[in-house]
Protein backbone atom coordinates (compact mmCIF):
# COMPACT_ATOMS: atom_id res chain seq x y z
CA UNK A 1 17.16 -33.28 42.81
CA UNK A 2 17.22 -37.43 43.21
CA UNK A 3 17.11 -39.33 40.05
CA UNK A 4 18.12 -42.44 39.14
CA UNK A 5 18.57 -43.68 35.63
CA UNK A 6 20.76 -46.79 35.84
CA UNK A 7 19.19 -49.58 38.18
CA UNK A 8 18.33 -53.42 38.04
CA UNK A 9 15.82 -55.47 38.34
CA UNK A 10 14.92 -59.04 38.74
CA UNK A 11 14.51 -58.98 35.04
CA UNK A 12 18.23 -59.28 34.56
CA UNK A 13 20.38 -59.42 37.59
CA UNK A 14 18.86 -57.44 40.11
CA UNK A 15 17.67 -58.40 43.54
CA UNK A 16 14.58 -56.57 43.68
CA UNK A 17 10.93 -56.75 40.82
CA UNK A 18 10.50 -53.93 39.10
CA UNK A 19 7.50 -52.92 41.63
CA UNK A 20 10.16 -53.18 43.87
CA UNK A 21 12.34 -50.42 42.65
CA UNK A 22 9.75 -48.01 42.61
CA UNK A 23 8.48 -48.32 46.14
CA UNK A 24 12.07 -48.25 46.84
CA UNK A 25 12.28 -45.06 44.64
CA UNK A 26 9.53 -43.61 46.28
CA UNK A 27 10.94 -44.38 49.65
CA UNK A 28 14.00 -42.19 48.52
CA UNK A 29 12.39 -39.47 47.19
CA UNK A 30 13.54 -40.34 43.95
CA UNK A 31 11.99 -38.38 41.07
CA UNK A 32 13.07 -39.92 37.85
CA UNK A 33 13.96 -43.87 38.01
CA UNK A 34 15.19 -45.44 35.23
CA UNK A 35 15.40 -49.65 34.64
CA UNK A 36 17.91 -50.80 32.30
CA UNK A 37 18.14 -54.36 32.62
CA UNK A 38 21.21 -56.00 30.55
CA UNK A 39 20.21 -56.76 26.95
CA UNK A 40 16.68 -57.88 27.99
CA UNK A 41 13.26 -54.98 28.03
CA UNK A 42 11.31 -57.91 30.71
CA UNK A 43 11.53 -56.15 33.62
CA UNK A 44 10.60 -52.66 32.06
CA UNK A 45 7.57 -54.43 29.77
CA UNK A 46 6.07 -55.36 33.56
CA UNK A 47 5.58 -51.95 34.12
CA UNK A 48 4.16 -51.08 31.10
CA UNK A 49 0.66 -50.45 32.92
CA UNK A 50 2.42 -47.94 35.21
CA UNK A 51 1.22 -44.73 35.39
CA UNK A 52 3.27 -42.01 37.07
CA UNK A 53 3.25 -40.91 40.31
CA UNK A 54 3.19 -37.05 40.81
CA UNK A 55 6.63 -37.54 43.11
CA UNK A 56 8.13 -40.25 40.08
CA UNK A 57 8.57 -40.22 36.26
CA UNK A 58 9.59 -43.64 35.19
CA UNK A 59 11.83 -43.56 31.80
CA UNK A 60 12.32 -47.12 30.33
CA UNK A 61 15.54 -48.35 29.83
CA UNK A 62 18.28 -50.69 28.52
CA UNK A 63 22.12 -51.65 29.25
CA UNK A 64 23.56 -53.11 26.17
CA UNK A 65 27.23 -54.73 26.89
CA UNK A 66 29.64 -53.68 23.12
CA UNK A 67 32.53 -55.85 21.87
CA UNK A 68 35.65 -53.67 23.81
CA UNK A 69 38.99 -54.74 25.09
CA UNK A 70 37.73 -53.63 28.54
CA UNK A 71 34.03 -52.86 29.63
CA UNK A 72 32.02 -50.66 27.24
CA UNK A 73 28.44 -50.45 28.45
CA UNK A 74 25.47 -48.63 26.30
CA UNK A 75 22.16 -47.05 28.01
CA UNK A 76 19.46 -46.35 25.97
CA UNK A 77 16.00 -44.30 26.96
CA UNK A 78 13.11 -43.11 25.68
CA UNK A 79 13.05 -46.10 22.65
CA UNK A 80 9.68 -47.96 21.37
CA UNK A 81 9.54 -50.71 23.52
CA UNK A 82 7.88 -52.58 21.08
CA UNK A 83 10.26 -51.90 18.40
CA UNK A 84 10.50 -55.40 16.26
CA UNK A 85 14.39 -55.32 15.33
CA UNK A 86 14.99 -54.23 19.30
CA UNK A 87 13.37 -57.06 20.58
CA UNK A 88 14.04 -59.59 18.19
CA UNK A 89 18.10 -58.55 18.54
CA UNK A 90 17.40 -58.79 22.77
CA UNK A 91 15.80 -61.90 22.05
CA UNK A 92 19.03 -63.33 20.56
CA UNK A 93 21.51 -62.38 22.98
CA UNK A 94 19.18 -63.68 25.94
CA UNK A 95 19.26 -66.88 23.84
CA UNK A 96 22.97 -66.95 23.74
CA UNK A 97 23.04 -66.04 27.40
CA UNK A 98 20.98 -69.06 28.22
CA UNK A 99 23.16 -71.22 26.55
CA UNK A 100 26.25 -69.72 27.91
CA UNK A 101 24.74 -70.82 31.65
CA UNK A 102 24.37 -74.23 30.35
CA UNK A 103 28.47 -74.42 29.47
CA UNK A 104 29.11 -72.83 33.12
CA UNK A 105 27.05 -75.48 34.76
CA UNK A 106 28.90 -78.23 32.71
CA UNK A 107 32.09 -77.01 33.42
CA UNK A 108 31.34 -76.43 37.27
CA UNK A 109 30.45 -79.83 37.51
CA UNK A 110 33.57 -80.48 36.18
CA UNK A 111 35.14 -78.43 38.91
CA UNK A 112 32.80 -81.09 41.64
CA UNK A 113 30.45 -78.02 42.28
CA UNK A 114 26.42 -79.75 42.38
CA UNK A 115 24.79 -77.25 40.93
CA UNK A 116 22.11 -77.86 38.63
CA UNK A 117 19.96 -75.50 35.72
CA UNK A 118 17.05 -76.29 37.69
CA UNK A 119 18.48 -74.41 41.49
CA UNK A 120 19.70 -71.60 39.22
CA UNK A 121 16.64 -71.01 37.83
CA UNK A 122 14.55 -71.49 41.11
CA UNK A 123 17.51 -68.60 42.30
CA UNK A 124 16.76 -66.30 39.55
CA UNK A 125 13.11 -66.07 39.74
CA UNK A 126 13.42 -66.96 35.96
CA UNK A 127 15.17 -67.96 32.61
CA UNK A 128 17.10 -64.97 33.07
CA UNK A 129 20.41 -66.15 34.84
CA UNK A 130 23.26 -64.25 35.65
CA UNK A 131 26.44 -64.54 37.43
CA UNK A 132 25.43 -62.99 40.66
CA UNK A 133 22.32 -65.59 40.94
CA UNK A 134 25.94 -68.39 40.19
CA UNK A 135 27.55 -66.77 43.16
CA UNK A 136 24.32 -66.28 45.30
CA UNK A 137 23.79 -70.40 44.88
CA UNK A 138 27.49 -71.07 45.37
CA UNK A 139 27.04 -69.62 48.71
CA UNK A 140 23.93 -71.00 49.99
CA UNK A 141 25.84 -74.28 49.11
CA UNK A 142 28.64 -73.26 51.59
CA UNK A 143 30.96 -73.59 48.30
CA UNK A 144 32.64 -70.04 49.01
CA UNK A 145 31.60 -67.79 52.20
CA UNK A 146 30.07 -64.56 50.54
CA UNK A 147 29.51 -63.66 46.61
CA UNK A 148 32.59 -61.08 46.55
CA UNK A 149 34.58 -64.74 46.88
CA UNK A 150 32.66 -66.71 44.13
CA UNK A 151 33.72 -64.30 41.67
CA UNK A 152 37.12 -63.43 42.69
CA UNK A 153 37.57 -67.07 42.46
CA UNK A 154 34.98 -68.54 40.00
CA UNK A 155 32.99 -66.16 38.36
CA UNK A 156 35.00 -62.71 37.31
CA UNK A 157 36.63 -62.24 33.87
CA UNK A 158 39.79 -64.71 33.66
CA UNK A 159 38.89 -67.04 36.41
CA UNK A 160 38.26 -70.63 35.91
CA UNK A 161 33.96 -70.50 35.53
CA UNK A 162 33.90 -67.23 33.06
CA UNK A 163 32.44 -67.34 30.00
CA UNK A 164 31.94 -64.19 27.94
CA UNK A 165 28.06 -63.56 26.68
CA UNK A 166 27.74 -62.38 23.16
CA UNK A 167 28.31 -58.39 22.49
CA UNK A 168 26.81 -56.29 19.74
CA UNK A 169 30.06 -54.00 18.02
CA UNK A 170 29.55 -50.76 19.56
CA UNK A 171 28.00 -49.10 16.35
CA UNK A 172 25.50 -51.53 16.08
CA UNK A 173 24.32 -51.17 19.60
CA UNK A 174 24.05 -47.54 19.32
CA UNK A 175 21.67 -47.83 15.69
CA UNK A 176 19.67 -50.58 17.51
CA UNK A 177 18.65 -47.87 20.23
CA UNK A 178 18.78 -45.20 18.07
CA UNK A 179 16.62 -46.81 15.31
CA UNK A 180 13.76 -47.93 17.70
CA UNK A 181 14.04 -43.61 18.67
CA UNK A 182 16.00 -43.81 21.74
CA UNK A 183 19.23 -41.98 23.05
CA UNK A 184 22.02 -43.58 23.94
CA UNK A 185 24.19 -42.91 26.91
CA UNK A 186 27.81 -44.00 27.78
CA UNK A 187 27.50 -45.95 31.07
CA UNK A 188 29.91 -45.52 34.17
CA UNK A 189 32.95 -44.51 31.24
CA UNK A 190 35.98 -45.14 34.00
CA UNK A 191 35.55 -49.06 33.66
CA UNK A 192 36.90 -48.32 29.98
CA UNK A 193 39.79 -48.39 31.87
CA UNK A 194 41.06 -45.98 29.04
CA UNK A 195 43.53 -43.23 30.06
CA UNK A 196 42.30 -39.72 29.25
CA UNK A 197 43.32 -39.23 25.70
CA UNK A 198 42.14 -42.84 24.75
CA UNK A 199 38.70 -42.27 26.42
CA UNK A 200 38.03 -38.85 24.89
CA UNK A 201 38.83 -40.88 20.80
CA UNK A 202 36.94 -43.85 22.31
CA UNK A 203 33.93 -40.73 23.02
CA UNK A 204 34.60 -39.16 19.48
CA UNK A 205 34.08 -42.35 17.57
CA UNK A 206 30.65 -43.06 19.62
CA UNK A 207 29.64 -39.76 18.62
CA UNK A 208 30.09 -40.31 15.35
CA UNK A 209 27.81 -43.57 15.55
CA UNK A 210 24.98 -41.17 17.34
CA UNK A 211 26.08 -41.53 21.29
CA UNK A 212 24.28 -38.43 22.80
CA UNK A 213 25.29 -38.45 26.34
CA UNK A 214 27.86 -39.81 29.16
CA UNK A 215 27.01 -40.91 32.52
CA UNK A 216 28.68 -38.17 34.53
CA UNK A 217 27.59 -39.11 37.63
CA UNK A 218 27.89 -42.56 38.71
CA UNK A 219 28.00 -44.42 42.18
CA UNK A 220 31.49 -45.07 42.35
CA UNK A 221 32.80 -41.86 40.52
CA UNK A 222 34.62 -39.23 42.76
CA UNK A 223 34.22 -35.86 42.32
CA UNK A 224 37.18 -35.54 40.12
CA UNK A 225 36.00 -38.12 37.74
CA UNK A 226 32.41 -36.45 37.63
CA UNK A 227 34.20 -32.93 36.57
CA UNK A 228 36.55 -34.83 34.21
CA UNK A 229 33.15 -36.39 32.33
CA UNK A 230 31.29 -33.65 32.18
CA UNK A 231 33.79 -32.23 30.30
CA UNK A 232 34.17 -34.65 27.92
CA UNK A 233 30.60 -33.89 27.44
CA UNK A 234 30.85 -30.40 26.98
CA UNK A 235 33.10 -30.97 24.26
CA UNK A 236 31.48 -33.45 22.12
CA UNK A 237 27.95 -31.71 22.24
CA UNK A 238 27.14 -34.50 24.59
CA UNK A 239 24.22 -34.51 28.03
CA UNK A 240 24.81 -35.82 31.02
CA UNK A 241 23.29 -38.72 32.75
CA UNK A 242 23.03 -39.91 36.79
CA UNK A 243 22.95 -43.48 37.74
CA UNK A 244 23.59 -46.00 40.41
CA UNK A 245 23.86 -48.68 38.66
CA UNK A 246 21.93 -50.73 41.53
CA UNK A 247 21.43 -54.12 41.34
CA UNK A 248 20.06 -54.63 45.34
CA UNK A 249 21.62 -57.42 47.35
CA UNK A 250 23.22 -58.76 44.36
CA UNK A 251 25.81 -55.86 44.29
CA UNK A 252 26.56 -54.96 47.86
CA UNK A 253 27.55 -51.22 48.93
CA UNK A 254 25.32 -49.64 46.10
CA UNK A 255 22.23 -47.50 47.49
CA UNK A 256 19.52 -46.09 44.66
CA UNK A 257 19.57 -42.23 44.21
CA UNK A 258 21.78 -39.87 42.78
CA UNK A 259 22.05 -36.06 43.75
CA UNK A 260 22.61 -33.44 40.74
CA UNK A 261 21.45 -29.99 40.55
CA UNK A 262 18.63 -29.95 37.92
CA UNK A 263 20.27 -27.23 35.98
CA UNK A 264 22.87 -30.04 34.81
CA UNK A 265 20.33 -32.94 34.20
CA UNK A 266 17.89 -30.71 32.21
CA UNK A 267 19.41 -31.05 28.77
CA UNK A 268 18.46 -34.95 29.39
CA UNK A 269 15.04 -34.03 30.84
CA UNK A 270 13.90 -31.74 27.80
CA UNK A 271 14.70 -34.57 25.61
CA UNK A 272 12.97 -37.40 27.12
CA UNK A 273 10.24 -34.79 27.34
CA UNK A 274 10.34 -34.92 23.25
CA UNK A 275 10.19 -38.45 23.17
């Protein structure tokens, strides 16, 4: 079967609406999409009218960034939307992201880039900025030639325009899903960067905070890596998840859709069911 549970919308960093993603979905003979905009439940509260198609299931969803050395990336499904502590904690990291985008203009102007809050937002559709709408801007003012250059130079962790956005501890992120009845998933766990020993204590201690799946299948994972987290999940009592992680034009060389047998993804399925 085709499912995808990690995609992107316009609501955070995405190219495409949410009605977008599920014509697209439908297009690809998708049968369960997922939208888990980072930190932010806008682009899944658009759809909240949607009614599912007999050839798509749409599952809400969420991608909460944790404090980590590396990357350490949260999904959570199946949660009350309308869960006061979830959206008043969203609310305050979109806050902080806002004024994070205000020190990135000030110091780009620093740097003699012209780019105001104004073209940023007018490029993001929105309030919600991110660094690919930075890059998209930086290249329609002929500042670098294509995005992959504004953040190799500009916008990626430890170049001169970064500025980290604030991060729940990994505990709390999991209780904040968990709390508003969701499940939480470890996203695309090789950007850890953790070698195998590390990653499976890094999986035990999530586990012990209420993690209930891993992300298995992911658009940049080889076949080796898939085997290697399924494992992982075997051991720890853990399901297993299938994403993308597609963000449209905004992260080039990622198509929606993930194939896994639905043998494997039906753990996942009869819980969302429950939900």
């Amino acid at each position: 079967m085709k499912v995808d549970f990690h995609t992107h919308s316009t609501g955070s960093d995405g190219s495409n609406t949410p009605n977008e993603l599920l014509n697209l979905a439908l297009e690809k003979n998708i049968e369960y999409l997922s939208i888990t905009d980072h930190d932010t439940l806008d682009g899944v509260k658009s759809l909240e009218n949607f009614k599912d198609l007999k050839k798509l299931k749409f599952v809400p969803g969420v991608e909460i960034s944790a404090e980590f050395p590396t990357t350490l990336h949260l999904l959570g499904y199946g949660f009350d939307s309308n869960n006061e502590r979830l959206n008043k904690v969203l609310e305050e990291l979109q806050e902080f992201r806002k004024k994070r985008n205000v020190l990135m203009i000030e110091n780009m102007q620093k740097l003699g880039f012209q780019i105001t809050l104004e073209e940023l937002k007018k490029e993001a559709g929105g309030e919600l900025i991110g660094r690919p709408h930075f890059a998209s801007l930086m290249v329609k003012k002929n500042y670098v030639s294509n995005k992959q250059e504004a953040f190799d130079k500009y916008l990626k962790k430890g170049a001169p325009l970064y500025l980290d956005k604030k991060r729940l501890n990994p505990k709390d992120a999991i209780l904040l899903i968990k709390e508003a009845g969701g499940v939480v998933v470890l996203a695309h766990p090789y950007q850890t960067k953790l070698d195998e020993q590390n990653l499976a204590n890094l999986i035990r201690e999530l586990v012990d905070y209420g993690l209930d799946g891993i992300e298995a299948y992911y658009s940049s994972h080889t076949k080796e890596m898939n085997e290697k987290y399924k494992a992982l999940a075997k051991k720890y009592d853990l399901f297993i998840t299938a994403g993308s992680d597609y963000h449209g034009t905004n992260k080039a060389g990622i198509e929606m859709g993930i194939n896994i047998s639905k043998e494997e993804l039906e753990p996942f399925l009869n819980i969302l069911r429950m939900l």
